[in-house]
PDB file of N, CA and C in Angstrom:
ATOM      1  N   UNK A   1     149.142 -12.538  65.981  1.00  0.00           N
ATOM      2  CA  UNK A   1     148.193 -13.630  66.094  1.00  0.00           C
ATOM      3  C   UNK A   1     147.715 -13.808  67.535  1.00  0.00           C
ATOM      4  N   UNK A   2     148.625 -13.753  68.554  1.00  0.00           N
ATOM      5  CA  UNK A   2     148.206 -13.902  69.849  1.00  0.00           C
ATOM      6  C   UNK A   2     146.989 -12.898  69.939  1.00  0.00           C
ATOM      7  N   UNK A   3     147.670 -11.189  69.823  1.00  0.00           N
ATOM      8  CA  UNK A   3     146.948 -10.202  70.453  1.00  0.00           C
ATOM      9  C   UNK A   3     145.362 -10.444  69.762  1.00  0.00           C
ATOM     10  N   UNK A   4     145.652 -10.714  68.392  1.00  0.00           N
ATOM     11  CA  UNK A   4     143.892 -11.141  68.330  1.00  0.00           C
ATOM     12  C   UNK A   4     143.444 -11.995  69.195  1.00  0.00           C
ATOM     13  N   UNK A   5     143.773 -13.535  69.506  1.00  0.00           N
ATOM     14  CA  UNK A   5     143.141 -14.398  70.361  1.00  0.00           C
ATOM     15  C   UNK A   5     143.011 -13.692  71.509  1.00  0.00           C
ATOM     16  N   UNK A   6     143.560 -12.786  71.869  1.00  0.00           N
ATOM     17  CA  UNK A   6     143.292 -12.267  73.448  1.00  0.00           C
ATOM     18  C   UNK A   6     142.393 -11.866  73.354  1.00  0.00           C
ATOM     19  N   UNK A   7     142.045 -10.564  72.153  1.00  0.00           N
ATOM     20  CA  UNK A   7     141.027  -9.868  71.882  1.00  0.00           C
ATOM     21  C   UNK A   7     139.723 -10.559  71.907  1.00  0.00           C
ATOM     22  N   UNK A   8     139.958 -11.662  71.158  1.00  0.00           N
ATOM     23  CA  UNK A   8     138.523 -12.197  70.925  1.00  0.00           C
ATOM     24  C   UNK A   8     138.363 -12.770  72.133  1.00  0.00           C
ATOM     25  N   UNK A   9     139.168 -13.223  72.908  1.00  0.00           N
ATOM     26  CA  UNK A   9     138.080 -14.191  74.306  1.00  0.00           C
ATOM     27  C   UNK A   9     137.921 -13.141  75.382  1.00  0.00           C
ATOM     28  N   UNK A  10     138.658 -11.638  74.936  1.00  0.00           N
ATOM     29  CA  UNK A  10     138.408 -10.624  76.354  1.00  0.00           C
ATOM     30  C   UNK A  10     136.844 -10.313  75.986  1.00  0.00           C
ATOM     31  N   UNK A  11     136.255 -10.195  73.873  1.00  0.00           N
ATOM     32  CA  UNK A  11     134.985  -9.649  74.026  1.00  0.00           C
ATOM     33  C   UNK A  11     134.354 -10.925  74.133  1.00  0.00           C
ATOM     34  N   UNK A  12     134.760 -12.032  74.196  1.00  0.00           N
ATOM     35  CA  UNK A  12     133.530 -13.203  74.439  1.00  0.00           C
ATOM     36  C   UNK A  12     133.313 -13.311  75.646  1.00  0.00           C
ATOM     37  N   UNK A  13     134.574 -13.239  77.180  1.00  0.00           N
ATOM     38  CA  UNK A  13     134.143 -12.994  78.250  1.00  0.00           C
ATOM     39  C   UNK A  13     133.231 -12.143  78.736  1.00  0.00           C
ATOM     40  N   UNK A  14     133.622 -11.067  78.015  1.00  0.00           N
ATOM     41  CA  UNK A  14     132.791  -9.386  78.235  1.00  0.00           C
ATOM     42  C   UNK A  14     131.639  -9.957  77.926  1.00  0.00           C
ATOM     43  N   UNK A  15     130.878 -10.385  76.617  1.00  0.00           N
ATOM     44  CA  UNK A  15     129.809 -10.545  75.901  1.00  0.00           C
ATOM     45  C   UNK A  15     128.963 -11.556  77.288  1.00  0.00           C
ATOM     46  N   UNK A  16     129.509 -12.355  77.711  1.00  0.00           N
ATOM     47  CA  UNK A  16     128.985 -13.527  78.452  1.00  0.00           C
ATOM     48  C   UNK A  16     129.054 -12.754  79.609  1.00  0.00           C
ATOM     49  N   UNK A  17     129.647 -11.984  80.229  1.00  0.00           N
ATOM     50  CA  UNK A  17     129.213 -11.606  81.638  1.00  0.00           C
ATOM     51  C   UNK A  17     128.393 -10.202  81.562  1.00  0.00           C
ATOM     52  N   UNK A  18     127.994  -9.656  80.457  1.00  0.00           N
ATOM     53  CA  UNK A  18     127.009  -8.709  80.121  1.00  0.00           C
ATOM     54  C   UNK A  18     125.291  -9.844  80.327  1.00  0.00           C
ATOM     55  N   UNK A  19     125.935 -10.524  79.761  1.00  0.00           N
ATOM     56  CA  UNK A  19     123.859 -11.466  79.603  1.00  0.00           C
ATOM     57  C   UNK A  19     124.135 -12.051  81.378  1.00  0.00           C
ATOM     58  N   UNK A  20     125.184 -12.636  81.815  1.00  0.00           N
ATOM     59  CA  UNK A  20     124.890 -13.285  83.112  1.00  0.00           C
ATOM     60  C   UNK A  20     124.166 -12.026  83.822  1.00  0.00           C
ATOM     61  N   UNK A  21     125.455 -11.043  83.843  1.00  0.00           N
ATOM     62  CA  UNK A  21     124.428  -9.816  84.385  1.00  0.00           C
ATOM     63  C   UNK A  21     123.325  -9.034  84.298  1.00  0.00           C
ATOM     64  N   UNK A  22     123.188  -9.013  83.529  1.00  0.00           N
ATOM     65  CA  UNK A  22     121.507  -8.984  82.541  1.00  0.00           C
ATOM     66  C   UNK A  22     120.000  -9.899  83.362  1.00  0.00           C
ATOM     67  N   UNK A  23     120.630 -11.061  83.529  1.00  0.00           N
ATOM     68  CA  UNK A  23     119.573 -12.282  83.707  1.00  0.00           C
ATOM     69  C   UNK A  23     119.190 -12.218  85.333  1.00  0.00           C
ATOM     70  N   UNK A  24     120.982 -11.938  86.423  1.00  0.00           N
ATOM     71  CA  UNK A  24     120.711 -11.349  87.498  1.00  0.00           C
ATOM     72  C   UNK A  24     119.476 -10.471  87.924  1.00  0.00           C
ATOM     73  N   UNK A  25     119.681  -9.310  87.469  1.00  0.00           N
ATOM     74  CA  UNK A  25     118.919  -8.567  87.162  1.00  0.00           C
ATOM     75  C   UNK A  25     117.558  -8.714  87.244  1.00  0.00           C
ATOM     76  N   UNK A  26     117.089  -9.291  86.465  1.00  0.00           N
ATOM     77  CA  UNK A  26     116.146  -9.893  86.130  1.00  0.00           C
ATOM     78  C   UNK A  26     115.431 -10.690  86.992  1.00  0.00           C
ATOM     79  N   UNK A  27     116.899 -11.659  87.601  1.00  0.00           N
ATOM     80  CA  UNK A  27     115.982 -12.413  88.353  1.00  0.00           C
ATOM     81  C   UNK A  27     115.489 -11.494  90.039  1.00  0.00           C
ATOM     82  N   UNK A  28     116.511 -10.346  90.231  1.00  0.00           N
ATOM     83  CA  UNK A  28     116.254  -9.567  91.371  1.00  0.00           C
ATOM     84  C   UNK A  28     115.444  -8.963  91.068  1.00  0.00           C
ATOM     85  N   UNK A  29     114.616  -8.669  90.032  1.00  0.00           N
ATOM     86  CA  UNK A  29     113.354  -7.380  90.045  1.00  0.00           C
ATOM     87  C   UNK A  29     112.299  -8.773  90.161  1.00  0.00           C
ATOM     88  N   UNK A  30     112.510  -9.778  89.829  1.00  0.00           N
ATOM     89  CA  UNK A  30     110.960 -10.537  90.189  1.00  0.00           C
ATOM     90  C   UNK A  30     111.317 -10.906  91.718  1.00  0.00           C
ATOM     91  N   UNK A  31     111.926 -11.158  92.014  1.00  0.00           N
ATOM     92  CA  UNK A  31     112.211 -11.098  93.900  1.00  0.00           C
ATOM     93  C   UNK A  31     111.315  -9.654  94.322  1.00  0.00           C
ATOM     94  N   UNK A  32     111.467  -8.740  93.615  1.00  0.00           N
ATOM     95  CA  UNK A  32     111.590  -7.619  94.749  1.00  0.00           C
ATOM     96  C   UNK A  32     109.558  -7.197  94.023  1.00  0.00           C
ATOM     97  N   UNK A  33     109.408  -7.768  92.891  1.00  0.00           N
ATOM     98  CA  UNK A  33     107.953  -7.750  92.462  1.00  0.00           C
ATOM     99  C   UNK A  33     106.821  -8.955  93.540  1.00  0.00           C
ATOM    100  N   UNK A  34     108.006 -10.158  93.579  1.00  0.00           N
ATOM    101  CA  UNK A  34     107.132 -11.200  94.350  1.00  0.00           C
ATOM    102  C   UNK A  34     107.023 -10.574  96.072  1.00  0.00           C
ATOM    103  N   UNK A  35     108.044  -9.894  96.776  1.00  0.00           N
ATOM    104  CA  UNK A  35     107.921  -9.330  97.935  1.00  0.00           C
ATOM    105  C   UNK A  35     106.565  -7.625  97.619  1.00  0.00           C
ATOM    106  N   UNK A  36     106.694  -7.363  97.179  1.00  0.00           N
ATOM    107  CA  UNK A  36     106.004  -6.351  96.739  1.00  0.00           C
ATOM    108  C   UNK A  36     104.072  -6.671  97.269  1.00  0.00           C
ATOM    109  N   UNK A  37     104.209  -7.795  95.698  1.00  0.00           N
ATOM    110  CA  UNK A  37     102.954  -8.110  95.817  1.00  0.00           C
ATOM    111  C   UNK A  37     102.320  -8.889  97.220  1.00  0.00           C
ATOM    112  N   UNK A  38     103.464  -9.506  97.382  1.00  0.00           N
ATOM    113  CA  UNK A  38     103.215 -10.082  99.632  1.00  0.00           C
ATOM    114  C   UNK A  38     102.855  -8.810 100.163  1.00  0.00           C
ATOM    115  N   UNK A  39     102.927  -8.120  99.948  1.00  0.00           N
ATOM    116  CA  UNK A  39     103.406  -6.929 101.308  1.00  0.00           C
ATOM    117  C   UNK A  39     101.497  -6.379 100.512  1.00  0.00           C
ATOM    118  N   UNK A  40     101.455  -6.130  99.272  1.00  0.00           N
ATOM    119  CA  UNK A  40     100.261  -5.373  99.161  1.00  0.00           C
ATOM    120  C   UNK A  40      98.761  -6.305  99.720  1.00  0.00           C
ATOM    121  N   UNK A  41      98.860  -7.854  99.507  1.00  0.00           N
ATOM    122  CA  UNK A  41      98.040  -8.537  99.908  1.00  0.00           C
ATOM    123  C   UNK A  41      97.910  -8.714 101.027  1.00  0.00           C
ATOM    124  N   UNK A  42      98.671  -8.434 102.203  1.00  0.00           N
ATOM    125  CA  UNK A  42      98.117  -8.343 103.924  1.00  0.00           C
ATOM    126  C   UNK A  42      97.837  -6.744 104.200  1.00  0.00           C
ATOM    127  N   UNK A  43      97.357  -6.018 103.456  1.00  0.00           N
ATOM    128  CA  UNK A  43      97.686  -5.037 104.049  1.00  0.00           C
ATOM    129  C   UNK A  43      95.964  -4.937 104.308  1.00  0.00           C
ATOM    130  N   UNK A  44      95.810  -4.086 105.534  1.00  0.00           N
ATOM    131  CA  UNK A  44      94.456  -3.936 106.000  1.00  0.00           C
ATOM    132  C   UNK A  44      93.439  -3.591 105.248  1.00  0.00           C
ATOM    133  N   UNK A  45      93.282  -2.630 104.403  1.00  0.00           N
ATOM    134  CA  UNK A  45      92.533  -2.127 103.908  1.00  0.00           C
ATOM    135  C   UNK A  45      92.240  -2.133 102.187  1.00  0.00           C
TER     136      UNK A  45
END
Protein backbone atom coordinates (compact mmCIF):
# COMPACT_ATOMS: atom_id res chain seq x y z
CA UNK A 1 0.00 0.00 0.00
CA UNK A 2 2.73 2.45 0.83
CA UNK A 3 4.91 1.62 -2.37
CA UNK A 4 1.82 2.59 -4.44
CA UNK A 5 1.31 5.99 -2.58
CA UNK A 6 4.93 6.69 -3.29
CA UNK A 7 4.40 5.79 -6.79
CA UNK A 8 1.59 7.89 -7.36
CA UNK A 9 2.93 11.28 -5.84
CA UNK A 10 6.62 10.48 -7.51
CA UNK A 11 4.34 10.53 -11.11
CA UNK A 12 2.21 13.51 -9.87
CA UNK A 13 5.44 15.39 -8.89
CA UNK A 14 7.06 14.28 -12.21
CA UNK A 15 3.71 15.19 -14.11
CA UNK A 16 3.74 18.82 -12.40
CA UNK A 17 7.34 19.64 -12.90
CA UNK A 18 7.14 18.47 -16.66
CA UNK A 19 4.23 21.44 -17.37
CA UNK A 20 6.21 23.96 -14.83
CA UNK A 21 9.01 23.19 -17.17
CA UNK A 22 7.18 23.33 -20.21
CA UNK A 23 5.63 26.91 -19.37
CA UNK A 24 9.41 28.10 -18.46
CA UNK A 25 10.18 27.48 -21.63
CA UNK A 26 7.80 29.16 -23.05
CA UNK A 27 8.03 31.95 -21.19
CA UNK A 28 12.04 32.16 -22.28
CA UNK A 29 11.38 31.89 -26.08
CA UNK A 30 8.98 35.04 -25.85
CA UNK A 31 11.89 36.89 -23.91
CA UNK A 32 14.32 35.95 -26.45
CA UNK A 33 11.39 36.74 -29.49
CA UNK A 34 10.65 40.20 -27.59
CA UNK A 35 14.69 40.96 -27.57
CA UNK A 36 14.88 39.78 -31.12
CA UNK A 37 12.25 41.92 -32.45
CA UNK A 38 14.15 45.16 -30.34
CA UNK A 39 17.27 44.43 -31.92
CA UNK A 40 15.55 44.12 -35.64
CA UNK A 41 13.67 47.55 -35.17
CA UNK A 42 16.88 49.88 -34.55
CA UNK A 43 18.72 48.47 -36.96
CA UNK A 44 19.86 50.99 -39.75
CA UNK A 45 18.69 49.87 -42.71
Amino acid sequence: MKKMALIALTAATLLAACNTISGVGKDVGAAGNAVSNGAESVKPY
